[in-house]
N, C-alpha and C. Protein backbone atom coordinates (compact mmCIF):
# COMPACT_ATOMS: atom_id res chain seq x y z
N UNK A 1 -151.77 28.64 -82.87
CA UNK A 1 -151.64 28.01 -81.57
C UNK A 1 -153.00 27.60 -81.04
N UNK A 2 -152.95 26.56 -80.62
CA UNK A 2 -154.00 26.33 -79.16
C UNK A 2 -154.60 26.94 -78.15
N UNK A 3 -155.76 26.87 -78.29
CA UNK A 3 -156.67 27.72 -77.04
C UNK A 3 -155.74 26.52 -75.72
N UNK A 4 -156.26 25.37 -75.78
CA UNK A 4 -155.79 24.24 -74.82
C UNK A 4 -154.49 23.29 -75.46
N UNK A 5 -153.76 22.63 -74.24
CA UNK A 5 -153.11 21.83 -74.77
C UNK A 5 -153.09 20.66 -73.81
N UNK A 6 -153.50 19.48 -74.13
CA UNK A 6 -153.50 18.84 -73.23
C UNK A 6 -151.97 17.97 -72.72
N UNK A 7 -151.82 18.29 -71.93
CA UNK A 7 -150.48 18.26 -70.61
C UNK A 7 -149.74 16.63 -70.58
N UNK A 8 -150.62 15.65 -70.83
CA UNK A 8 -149.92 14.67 -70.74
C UNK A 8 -150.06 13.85 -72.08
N UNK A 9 -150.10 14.47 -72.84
CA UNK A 9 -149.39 14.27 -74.20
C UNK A 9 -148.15 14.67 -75.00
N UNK A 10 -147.78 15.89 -73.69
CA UNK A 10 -146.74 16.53 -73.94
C UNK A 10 -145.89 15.89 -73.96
N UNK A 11 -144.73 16.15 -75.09
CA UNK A 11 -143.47 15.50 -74.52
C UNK A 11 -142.28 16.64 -74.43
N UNK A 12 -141.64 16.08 -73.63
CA UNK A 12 -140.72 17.36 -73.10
C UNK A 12 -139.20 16.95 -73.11
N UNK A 13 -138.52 17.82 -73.97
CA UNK A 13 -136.89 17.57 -74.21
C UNK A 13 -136.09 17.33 -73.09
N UNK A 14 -135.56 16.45 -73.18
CA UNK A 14 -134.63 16.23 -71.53
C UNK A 14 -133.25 16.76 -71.56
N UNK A 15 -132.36 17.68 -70.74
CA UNK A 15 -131.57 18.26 -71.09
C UNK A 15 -130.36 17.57 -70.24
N UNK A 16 -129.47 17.76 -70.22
CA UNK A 16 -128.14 16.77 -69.61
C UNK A 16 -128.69 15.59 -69.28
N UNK A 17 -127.85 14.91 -68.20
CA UNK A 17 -127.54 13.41 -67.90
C UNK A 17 -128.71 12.83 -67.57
N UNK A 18 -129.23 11.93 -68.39
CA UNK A 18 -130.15 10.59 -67.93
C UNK A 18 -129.88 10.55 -66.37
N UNK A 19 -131.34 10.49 -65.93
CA UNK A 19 -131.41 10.09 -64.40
C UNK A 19 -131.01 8.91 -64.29
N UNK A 20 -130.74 7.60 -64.79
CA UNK A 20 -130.24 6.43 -64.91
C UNK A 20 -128.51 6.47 -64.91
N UNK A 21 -128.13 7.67 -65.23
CA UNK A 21 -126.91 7.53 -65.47
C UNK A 21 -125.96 8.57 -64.38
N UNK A 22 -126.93 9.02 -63.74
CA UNK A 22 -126.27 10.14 -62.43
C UNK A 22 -125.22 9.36 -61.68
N UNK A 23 -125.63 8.44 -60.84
CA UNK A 23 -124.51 7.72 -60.09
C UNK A 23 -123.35 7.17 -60.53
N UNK A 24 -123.06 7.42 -62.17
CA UNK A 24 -121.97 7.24 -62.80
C UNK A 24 -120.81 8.04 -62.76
N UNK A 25 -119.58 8.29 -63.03
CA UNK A 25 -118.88 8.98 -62.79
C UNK A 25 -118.62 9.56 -64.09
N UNK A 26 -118.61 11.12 -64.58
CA UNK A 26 -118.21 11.62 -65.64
C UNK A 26 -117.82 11.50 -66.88
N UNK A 27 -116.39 10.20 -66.50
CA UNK A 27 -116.30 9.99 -67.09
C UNK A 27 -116.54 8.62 -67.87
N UNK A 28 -117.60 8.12 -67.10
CA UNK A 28 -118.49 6.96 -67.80
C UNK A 28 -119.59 7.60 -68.40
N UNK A 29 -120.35 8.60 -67.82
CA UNK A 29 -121.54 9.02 -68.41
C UNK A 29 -121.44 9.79 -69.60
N UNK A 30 -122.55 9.46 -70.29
CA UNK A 30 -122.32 10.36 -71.90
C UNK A 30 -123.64 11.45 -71.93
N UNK A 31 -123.56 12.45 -72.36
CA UNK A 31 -124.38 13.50 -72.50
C UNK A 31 -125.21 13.68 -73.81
N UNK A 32 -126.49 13.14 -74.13
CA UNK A 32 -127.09 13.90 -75.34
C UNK A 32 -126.86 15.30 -75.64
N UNK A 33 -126.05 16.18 -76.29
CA UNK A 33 -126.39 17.58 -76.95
C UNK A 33 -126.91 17.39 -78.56
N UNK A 34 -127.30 18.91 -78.50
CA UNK A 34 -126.90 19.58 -80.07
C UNK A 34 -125.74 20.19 -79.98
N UNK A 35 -124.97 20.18 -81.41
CA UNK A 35 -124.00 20.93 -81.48
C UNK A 35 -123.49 21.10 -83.45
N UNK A 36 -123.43 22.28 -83.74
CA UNK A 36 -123.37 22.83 -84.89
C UNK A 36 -121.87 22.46 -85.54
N UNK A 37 -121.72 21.58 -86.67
CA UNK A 37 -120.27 21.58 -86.87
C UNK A 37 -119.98 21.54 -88.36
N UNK A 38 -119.43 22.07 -88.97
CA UNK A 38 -118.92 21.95 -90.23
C UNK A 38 -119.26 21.08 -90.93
N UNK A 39 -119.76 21.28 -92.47
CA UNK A 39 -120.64 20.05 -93.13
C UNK A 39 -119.55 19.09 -93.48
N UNK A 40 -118.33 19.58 -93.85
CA UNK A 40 -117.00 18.60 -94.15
C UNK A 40 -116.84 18.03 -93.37
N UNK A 41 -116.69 18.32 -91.89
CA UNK A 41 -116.25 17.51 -90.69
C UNK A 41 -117.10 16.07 -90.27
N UNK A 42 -118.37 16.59 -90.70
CA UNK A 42 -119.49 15.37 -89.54
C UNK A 42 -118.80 14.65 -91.74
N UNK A 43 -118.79 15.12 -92.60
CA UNK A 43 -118.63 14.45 -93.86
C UNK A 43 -117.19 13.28 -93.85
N UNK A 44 -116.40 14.06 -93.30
CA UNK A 44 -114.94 13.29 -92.81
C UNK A 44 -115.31 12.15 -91.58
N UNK A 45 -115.89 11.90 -91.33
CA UNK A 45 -116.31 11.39 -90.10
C UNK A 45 -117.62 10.43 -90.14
N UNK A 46 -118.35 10.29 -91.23
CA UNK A 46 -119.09 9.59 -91.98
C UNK A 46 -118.11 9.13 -92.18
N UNK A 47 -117.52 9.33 -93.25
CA UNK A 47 -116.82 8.32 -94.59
C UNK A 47 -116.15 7.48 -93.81
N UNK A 48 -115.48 7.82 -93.01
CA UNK A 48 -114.48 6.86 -92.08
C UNK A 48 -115.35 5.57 -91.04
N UNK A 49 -116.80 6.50 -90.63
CA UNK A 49 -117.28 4.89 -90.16
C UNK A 49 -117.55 4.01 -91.51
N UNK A 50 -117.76 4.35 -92.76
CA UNK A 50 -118.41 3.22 -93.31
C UNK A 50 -117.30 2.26 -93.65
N UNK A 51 -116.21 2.48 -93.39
CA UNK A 51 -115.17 1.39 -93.59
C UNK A 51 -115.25 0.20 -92.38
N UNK A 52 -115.09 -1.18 -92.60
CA UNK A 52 -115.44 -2.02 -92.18
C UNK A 52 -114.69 -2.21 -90.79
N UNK A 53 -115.42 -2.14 -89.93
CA UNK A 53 -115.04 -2.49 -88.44
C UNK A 53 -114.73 -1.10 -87.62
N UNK A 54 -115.18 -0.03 -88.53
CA UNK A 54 -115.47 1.31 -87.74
C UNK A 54 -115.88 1.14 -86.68
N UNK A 55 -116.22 2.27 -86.08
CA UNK A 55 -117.09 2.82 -85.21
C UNK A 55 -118.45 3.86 -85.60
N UNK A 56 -118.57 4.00 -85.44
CA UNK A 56 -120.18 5.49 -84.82
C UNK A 56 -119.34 6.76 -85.35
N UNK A 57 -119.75 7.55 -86.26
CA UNK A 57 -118.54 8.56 -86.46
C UNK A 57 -119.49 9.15 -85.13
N UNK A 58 -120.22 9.30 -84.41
CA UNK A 58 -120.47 10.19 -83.57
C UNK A 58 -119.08 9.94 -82.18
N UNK A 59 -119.36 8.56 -82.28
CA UNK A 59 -118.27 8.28 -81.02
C UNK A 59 -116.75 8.34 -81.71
N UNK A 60 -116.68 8.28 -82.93
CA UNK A 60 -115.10 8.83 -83.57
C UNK A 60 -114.94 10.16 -83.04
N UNK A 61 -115.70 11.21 -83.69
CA UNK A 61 -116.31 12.57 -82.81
C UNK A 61 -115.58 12.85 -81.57
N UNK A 62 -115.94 12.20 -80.92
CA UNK A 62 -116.19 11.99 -79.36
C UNK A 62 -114.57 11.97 -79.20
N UNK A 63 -113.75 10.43 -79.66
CA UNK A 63 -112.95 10.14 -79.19
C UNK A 63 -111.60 11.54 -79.78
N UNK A 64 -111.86 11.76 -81.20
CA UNK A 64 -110.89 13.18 -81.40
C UNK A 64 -111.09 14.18 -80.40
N UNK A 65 -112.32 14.53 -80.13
CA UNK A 65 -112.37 15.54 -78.96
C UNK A 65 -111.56 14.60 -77.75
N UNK A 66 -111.48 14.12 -77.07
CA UNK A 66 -110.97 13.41 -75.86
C UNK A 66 -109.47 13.41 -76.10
N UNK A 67 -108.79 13.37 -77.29
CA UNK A 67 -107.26 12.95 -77.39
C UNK A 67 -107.24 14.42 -77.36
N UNK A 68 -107.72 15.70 -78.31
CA UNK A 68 -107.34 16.69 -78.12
C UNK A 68 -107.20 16.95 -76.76
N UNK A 69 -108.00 17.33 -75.89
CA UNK A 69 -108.03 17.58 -74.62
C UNK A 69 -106.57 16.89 -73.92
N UNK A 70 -106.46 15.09 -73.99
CA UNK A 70 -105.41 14.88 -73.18
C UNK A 70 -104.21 15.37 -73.96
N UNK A 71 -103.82 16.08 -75.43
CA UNK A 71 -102.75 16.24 -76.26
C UNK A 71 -102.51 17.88 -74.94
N UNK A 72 -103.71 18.43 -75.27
CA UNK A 72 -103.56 20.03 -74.32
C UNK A 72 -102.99 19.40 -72.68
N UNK A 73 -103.88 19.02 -72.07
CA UNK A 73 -103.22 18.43 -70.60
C UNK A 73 -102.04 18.37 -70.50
N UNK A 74 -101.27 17.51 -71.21
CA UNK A 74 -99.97 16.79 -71.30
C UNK A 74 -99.12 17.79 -71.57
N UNK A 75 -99.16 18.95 -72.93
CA UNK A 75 -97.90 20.24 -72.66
C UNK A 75 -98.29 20.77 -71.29
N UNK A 76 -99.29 20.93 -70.89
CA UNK A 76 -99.59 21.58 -69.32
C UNK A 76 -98.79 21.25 -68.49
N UNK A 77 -98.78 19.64 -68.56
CA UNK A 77 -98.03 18.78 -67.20
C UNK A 77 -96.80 19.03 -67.81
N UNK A 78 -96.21 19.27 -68.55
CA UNK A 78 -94.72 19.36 -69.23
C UNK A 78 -93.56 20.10 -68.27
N UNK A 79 -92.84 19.85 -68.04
CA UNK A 79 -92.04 20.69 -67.18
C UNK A 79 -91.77 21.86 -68.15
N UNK A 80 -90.92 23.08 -67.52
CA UNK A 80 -90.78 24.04 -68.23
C UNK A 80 -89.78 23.81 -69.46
N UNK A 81 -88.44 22.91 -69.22
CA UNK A 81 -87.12 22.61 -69.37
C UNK A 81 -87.49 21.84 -71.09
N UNK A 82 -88.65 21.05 -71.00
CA UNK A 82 -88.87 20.33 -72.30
C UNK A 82 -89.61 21.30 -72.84
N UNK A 83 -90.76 21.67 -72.39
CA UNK A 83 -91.16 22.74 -73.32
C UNK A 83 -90.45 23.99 -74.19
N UNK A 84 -89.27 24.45 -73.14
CA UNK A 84 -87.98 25.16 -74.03
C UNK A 84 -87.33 24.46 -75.34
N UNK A 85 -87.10 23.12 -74.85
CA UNK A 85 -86.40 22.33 -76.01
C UNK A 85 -87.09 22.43 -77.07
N UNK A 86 -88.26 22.05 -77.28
CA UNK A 86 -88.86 21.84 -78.16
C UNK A 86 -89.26 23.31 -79.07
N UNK A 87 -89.22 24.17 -78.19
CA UNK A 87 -89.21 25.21 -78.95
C UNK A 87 -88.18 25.69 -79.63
N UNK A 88 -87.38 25.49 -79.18
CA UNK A 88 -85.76 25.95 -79.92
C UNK A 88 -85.38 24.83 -81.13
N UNK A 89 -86.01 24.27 -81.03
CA UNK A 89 -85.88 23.03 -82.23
C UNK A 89 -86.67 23.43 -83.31
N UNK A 90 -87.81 23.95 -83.48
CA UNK A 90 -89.08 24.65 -83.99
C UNK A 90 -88.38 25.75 -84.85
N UNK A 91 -88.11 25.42 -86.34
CA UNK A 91 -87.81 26.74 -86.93
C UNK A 91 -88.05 27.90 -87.19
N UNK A 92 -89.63 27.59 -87.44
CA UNK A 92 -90.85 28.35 -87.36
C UNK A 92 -91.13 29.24 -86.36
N UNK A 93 -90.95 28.97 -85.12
CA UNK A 93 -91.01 29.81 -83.85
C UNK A 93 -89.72 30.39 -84.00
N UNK A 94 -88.38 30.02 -83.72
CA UNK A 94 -87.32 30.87 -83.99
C UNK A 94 -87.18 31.97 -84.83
N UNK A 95 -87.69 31.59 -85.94
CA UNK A 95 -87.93 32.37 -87.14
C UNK A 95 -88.96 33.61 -86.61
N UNK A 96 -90.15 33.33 -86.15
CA UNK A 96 -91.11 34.26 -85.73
C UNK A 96 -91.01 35.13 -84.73
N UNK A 97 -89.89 34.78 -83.80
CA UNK A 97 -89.05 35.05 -82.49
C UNK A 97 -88.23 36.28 -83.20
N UNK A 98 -87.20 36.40 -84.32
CA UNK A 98 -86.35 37.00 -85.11
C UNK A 98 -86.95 37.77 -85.41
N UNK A 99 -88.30 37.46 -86.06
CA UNK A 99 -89.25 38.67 -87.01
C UNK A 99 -89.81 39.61 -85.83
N UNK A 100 -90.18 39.00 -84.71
CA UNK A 100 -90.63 40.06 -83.39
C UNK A 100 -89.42 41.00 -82.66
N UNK A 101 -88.47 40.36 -82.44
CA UNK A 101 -87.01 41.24 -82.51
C UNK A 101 -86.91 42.40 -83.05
N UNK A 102 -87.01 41.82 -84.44
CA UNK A 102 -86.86 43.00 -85.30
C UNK A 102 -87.50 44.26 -86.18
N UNK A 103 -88.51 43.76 -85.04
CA UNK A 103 -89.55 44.81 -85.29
C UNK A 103 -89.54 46.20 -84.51
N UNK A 104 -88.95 45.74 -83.43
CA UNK A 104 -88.74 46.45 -82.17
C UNK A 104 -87.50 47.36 -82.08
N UNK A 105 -86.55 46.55 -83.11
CA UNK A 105 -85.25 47.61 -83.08
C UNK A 105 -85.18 48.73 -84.53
């Protein structure tokens, strides 16, 4: 390390929202992070921009995260009445429903 460092050579990491981009609303503004993700995933996500008329796999990224989120919202907003249906249709849950039953008796 340095006895001195001189101060305005420094450069310094900027952390959330661009001051340019404050008066934007959320969901216009985009956030620089880091974020750690599976070497297959950012790999799945390459391969798919290089096909012609892609996008940015970063903003592919982006947009799977965003549908997940509104896929979660939407059972939220679900009334109770469809969310039953759909479960009773679900073999798999019935089935897993039976196996918890019968554990108990």
């Amino acid at each position: 390390m340095r006895e001195e460092y001189d101060l305005k050579t420094l450069k310094v990491k900027r952390r959330g929202m661009l001051p340019s981009l404050k008066e934007q609303s959320p969901e216009q503004a985009q956030l620089k992070i880091t974020i750690v993700l599976d070497d297959d995933l950012v790999n799945y996500f390459k391969a798919a921009a290089q096909q012609p008329d892609t996008q940015f796999y970063q903003t592919q990224i982006n947009q799977t995260l965003r549908q997940a989120i509104q896929k979660k919202s939407v059972l939220y907003d679900a009334d109770m009445d469809t969310v039953k249906k759909v479960l009773l249709q679900d073999s798999d849950f019935i089935r897993e429903i039976a196996n918890q039953i019968g554990q108990r008796t």
